[in-house]
Protein backbone atom coordinates (compact mmCIF):
# COMPACT_ATOMS: atom_id res chain seq x y z
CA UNK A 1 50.28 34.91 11.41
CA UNK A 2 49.60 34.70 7.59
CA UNK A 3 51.88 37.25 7.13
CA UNK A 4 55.26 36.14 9.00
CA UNK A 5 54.35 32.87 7.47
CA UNK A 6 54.83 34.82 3.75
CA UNK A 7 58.15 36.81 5.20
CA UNK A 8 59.43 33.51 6.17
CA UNK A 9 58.41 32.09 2.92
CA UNK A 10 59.82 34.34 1.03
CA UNK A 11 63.28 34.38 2.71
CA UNK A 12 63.50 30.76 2.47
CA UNK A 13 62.71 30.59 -1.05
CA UNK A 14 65.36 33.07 -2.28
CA UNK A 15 68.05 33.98 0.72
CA UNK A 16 70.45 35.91 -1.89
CA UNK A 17 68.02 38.46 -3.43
CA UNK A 18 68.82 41.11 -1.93
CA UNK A 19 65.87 43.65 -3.16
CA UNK A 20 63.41 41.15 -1.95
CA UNK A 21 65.02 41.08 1.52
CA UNK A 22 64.82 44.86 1.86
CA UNK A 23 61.46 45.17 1.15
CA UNK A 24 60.97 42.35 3.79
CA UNK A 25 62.78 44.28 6.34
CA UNK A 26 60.60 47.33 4.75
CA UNK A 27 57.36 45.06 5.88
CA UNK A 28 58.48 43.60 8.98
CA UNK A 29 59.62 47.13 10.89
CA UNK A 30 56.53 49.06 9.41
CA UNK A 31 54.14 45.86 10.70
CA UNK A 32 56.66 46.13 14.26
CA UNK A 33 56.22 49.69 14.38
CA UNK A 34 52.93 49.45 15.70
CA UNK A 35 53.41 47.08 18.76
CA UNK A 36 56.26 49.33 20.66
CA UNK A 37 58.98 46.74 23.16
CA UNK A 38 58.05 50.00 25.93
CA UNK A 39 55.39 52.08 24.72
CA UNK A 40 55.29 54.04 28.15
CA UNK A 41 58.26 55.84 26.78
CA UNK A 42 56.57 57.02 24.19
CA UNK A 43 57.74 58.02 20.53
């Protein structure tokens, strides 16, 4: 929870930089990538 808590954080803090927000993204779908929406379909 600690980290969405940073993500959201950080976003807040500085909406227009850009670089920041892609690493973000960068964090968020690597963290996402491990809890699959249908993982019966597989990969």
């Amino acid at each position: 929870m600690k980290l969405i808590i940073n993500w959201l954080d950080r976003v807040i803090m500085k909406p227009d930089d850009e670089q920041m927000l892609k690493t973000i993204k960068g964090e968020v779908n690597e963290f996402m990538s491990g809890f699959p929406m249908y993982p019966e379909l597989g990969s």
